[in-house]
C-alpha atoms as a PDB file:
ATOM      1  CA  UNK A   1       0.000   0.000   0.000  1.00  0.00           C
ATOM      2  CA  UNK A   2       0.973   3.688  -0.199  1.00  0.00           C
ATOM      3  CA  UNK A   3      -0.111   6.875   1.088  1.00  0.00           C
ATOM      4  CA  UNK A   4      -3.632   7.687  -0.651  1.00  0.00           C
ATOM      5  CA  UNK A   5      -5.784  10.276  -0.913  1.00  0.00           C
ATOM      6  CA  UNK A   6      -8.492  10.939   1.664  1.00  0.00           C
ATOM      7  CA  UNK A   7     -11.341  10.444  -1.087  1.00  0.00           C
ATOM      8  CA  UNK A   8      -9.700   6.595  -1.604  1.00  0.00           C
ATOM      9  CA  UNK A   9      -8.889   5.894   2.268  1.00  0.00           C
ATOM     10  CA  UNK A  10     -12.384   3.996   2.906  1.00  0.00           C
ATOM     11  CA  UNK A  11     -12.350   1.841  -0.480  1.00  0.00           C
ATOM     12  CA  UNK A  12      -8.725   0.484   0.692  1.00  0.00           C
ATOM     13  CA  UNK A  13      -9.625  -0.709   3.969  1.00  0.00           C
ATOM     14  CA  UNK A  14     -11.477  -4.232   4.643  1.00  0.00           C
ATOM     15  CA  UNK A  15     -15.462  -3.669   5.255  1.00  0.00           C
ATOM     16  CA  UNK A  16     -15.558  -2.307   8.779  1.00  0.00           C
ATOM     17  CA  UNK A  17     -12.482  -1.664   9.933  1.00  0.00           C
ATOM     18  CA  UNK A  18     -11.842   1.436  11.573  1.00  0.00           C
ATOM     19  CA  UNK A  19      -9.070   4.216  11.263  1.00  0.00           C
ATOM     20  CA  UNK A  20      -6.400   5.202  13.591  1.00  0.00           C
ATOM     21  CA  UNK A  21      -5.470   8.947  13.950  1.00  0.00           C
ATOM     22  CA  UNK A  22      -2.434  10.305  14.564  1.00  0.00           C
ATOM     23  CA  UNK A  23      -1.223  13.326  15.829  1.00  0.00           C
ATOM     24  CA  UNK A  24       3.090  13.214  15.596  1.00  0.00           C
ATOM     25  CA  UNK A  25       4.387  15.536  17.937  1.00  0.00           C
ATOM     26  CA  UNK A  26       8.359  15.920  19.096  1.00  0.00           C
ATOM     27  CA  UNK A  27       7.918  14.156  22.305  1.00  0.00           C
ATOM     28  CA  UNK A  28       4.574  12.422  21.939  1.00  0.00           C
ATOM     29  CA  UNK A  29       2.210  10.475  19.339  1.00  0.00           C
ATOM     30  CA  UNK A  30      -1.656  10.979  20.240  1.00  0.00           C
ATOM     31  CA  UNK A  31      -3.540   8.280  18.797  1.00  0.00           C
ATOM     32  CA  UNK A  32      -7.999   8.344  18.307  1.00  0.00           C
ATOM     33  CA  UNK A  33      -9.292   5.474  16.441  1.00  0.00           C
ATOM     34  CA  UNK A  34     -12.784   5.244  15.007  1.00  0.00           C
ATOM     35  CA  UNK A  35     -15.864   3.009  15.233  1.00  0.00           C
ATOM     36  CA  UNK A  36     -16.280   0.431  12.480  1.00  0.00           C
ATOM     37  CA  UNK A  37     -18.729   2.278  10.637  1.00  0.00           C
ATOM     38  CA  UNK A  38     -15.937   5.357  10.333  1.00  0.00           C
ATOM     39  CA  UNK A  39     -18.363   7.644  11.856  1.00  0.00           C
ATOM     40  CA  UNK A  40     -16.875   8.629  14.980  1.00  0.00           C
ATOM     41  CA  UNK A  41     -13.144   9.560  16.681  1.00  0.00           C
ATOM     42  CA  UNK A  42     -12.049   8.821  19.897  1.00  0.00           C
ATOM     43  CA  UNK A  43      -9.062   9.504  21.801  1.00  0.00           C
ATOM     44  CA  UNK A  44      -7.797   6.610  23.304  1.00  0.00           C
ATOM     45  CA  UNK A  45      -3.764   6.636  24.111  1.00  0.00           C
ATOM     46  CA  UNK A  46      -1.072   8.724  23.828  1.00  0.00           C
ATOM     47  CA  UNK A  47       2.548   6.943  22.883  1.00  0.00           C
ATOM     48  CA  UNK A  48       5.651   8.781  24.433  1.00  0.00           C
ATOM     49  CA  UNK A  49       8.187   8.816  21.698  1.00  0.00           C
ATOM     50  CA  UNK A  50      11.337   6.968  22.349  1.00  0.00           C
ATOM     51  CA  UNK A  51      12.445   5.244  19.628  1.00  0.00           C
ATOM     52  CA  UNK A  52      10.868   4.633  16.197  1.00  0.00           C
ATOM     53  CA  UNK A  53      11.153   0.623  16.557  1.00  0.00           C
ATOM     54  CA  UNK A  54       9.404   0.816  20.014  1.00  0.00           C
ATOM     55  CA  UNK A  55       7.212   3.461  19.216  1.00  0.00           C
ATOM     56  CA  UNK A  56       5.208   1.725  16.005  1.00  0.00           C
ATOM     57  CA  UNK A  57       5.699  -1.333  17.989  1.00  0.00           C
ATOM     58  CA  UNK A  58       2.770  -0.171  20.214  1.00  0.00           C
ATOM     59  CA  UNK A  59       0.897   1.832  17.771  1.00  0.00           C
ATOM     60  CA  UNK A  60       0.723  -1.482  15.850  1.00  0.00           C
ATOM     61  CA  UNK A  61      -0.359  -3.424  18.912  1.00  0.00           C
ATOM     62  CA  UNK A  62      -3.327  -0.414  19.528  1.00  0.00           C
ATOM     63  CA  UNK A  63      -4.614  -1.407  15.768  1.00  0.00           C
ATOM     64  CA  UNK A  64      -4.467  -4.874  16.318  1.00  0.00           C
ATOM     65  CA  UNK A  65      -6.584  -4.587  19.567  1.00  0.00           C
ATOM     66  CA  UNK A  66      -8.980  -2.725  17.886  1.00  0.00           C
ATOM     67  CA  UNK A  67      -9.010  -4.362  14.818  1.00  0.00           C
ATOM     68  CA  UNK A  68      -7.720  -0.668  12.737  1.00  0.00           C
ATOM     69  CA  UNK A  69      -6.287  -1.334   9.187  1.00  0.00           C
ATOM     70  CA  UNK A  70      -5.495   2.112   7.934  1.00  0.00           C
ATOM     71  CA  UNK A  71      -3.983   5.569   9.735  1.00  0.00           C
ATOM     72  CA  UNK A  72      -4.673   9.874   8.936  1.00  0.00           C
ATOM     73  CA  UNK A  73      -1.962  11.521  10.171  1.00  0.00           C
ATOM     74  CA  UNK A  74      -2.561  14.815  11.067  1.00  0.00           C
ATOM     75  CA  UNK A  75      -0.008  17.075   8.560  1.00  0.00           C
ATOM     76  CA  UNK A  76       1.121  20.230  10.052  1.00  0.00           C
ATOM     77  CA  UNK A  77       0.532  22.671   7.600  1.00  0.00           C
ATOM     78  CA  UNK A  78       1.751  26.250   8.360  1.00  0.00           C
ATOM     79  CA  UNK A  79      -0.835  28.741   8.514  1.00  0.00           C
ATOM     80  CA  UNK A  80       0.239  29.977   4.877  1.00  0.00           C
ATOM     81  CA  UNK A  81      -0.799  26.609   3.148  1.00  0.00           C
ATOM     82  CA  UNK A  82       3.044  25.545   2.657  1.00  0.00           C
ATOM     83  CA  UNK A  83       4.822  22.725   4.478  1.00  0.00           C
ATOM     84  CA  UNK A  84       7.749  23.141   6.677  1.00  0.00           C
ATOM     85  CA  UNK A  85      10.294  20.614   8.771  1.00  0.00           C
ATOM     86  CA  UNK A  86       7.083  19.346  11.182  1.00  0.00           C
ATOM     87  CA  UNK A  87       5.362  18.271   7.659  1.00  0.00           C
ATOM     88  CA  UNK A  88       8.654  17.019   6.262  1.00  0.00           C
ATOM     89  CA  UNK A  89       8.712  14.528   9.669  1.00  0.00           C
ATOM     90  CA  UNK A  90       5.360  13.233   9.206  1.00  0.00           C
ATOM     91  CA  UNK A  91       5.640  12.538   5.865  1.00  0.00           C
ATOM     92  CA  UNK A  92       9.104  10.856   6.517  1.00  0.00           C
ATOM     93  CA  UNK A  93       7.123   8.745   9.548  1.00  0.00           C
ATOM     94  CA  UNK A  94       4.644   7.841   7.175  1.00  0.00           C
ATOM     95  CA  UNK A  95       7.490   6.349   4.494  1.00  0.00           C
ATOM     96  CA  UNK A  96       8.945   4.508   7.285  1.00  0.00           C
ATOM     97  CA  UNK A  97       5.951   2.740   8.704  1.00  0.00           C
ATOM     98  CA  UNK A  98       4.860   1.175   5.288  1.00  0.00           C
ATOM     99  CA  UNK A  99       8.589   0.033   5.184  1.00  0.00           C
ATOM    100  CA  UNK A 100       6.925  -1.999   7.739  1.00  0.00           C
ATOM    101  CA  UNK A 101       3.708  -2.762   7.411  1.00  0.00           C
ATOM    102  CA  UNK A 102       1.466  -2.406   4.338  1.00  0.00           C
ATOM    103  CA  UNK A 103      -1.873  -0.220   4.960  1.00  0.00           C
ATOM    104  CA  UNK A 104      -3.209   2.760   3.548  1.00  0.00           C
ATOM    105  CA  UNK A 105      -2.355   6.071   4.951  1.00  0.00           C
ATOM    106  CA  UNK A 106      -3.842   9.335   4.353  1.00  0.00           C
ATOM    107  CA  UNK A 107      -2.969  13.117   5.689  1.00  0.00           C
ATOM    108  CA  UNK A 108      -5.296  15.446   6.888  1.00  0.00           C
ATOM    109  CA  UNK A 109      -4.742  19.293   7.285  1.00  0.00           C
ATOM    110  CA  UNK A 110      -4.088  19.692  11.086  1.00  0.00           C
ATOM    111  CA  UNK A 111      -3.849  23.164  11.169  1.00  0.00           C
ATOM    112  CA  UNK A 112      -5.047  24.553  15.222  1.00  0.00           C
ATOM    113  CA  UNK A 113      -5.728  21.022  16.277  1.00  0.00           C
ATOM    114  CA  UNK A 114      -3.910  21.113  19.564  1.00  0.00           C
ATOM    115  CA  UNK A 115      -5.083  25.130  19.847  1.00  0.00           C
ATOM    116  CA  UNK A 116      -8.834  23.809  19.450  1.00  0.00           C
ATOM    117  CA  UNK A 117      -8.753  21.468  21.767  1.00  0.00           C
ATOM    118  CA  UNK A 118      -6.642  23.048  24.280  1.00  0.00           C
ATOM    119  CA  UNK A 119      -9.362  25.684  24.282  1.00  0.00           C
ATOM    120  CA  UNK A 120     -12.241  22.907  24.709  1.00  0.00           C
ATOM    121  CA  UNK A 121     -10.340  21.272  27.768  1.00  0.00           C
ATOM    122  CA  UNK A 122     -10.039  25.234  29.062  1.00  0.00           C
ATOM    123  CA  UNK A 123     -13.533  26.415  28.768  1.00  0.00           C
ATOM    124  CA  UNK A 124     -15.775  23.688  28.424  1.00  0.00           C
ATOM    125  CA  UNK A 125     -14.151  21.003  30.550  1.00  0.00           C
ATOM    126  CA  UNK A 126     -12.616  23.338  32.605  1.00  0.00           C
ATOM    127  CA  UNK A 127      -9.562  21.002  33.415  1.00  0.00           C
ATOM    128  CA  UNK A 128      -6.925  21.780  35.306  1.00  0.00           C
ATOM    129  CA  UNK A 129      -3.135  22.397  33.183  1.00  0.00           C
ATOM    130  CA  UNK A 130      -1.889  19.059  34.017  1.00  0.00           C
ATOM    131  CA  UNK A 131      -4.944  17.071  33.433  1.00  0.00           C
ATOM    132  CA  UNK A 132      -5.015  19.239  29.626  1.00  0.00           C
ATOM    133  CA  UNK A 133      -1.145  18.041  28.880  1.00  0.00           C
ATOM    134  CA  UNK A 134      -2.500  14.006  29.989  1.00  0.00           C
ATOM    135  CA  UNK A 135      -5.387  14.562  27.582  1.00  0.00           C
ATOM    136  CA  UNK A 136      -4.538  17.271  24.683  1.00  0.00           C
ATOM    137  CA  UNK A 137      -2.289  14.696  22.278  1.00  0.00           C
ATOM    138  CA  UNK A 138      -5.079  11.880  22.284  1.00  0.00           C
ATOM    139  CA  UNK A 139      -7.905  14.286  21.904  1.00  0.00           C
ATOM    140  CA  UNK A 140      -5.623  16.599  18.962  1.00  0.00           C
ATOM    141  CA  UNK A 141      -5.700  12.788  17.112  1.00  0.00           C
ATOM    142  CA  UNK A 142      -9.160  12.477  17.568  1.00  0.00           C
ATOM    143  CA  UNK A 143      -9.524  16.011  16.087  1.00  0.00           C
ATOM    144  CA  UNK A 144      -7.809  15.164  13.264  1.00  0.00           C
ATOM    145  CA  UNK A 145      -9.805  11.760  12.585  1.00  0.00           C
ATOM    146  CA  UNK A 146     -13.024  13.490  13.126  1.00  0.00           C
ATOM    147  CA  UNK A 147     -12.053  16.075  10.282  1.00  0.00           C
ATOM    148  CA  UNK A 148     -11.420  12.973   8.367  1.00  0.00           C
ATOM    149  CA  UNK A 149     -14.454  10.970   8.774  1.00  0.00           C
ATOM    150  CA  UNK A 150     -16.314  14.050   8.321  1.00  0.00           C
ATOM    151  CA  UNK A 151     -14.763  14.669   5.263  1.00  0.00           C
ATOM    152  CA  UNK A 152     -15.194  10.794   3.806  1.00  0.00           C
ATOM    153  CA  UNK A 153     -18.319  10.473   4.599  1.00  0.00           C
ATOM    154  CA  UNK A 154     -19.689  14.332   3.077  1.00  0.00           C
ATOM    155  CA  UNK A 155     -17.584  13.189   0.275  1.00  0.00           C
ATOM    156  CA  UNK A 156     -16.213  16.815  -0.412  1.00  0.00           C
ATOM    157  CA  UNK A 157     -12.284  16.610  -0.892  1.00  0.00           C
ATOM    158  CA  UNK A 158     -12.150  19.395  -2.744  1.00  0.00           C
ATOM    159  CA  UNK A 159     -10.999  21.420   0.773  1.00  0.00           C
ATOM    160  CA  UNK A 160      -8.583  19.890   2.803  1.00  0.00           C
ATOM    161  CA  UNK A 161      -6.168  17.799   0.697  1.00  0.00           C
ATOM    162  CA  UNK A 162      -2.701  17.306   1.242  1.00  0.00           C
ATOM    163  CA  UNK A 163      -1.151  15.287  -1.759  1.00  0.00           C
ATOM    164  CA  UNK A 164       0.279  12.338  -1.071  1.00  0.00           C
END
């Protein structure tokens, strides 16, 4: 498999299997997966970065558990529309995790992810700064999936498409 396009992520997975989301950052990996019928994200670990090896070691034991056979990862677009070092790196992570495993991978536009959610913990969850950092990397991936699902199932890509 290769990195896809959003519009072909669904029609190269099995029939229901969900999606992992990922949101790369320097220190951590939030992961959201979705339901079977890729309607709904949900946050549900976040991986502290170590070492590549060890790292997709555990995001592929998280799929396998829930039965996930494809990934968005969340691209980090600047707020210009052009792609910097953080999008270089998760388009490099992408390369090296179908060097070992074959899936379909697609990027979605993760522009004020972690900002949106930060300010959803703040104001409507009103948690507390250290309960925000446990949370904000899982719920950023869920973000990110939920943008994606939205976007698959609408079936409007003509907005947020990173090429492959």
């Amino acid at each position: 498999m290769t990195v896809v396009d959003l519009s072909e992520l669904s029609a190269a997975l099995p029939p229901r299997s969900p999606i992992v989301g990922l949101d790369l950052g320097t220190r951590t990996i939030g992961v959201a997966v979705s339901d079977a019928s890729l309607m709904v994200g949900s946050p549900v670990a976040t991986i502290q970065r170590r070492k590549f090896t060890t790292d997709v070691e555990q995001l592929f034991e998280l799929m396998r558990s829930r039965g996930a056979a494809g990934l968005v990862i969340g691209l980090p677009v600047n707020m210009d529309g052009t792609e910097g070092p953080r999008c270089q790196s998760a388009r490099a992570f992408a390369r090296h995790l179908l060097r070992l495993r074959d899936l379909p991978i697609a990027f979605w536009d993760e522009r004020l992810s972690t900002v949106a959610v930060n300010r959803v913990l703040i104001d409507e969850a009103d948690r507390s700064r250290a309960r925000r950092a446990e949370l904000v990397d899982s719920m950023a991936a869920a973000w990110i999936l939920q943008g994606a699902l939205d976007r698959i199932r609408a079936g409007g890509f003509e907005g947020n498409r990173p090429s492959a």
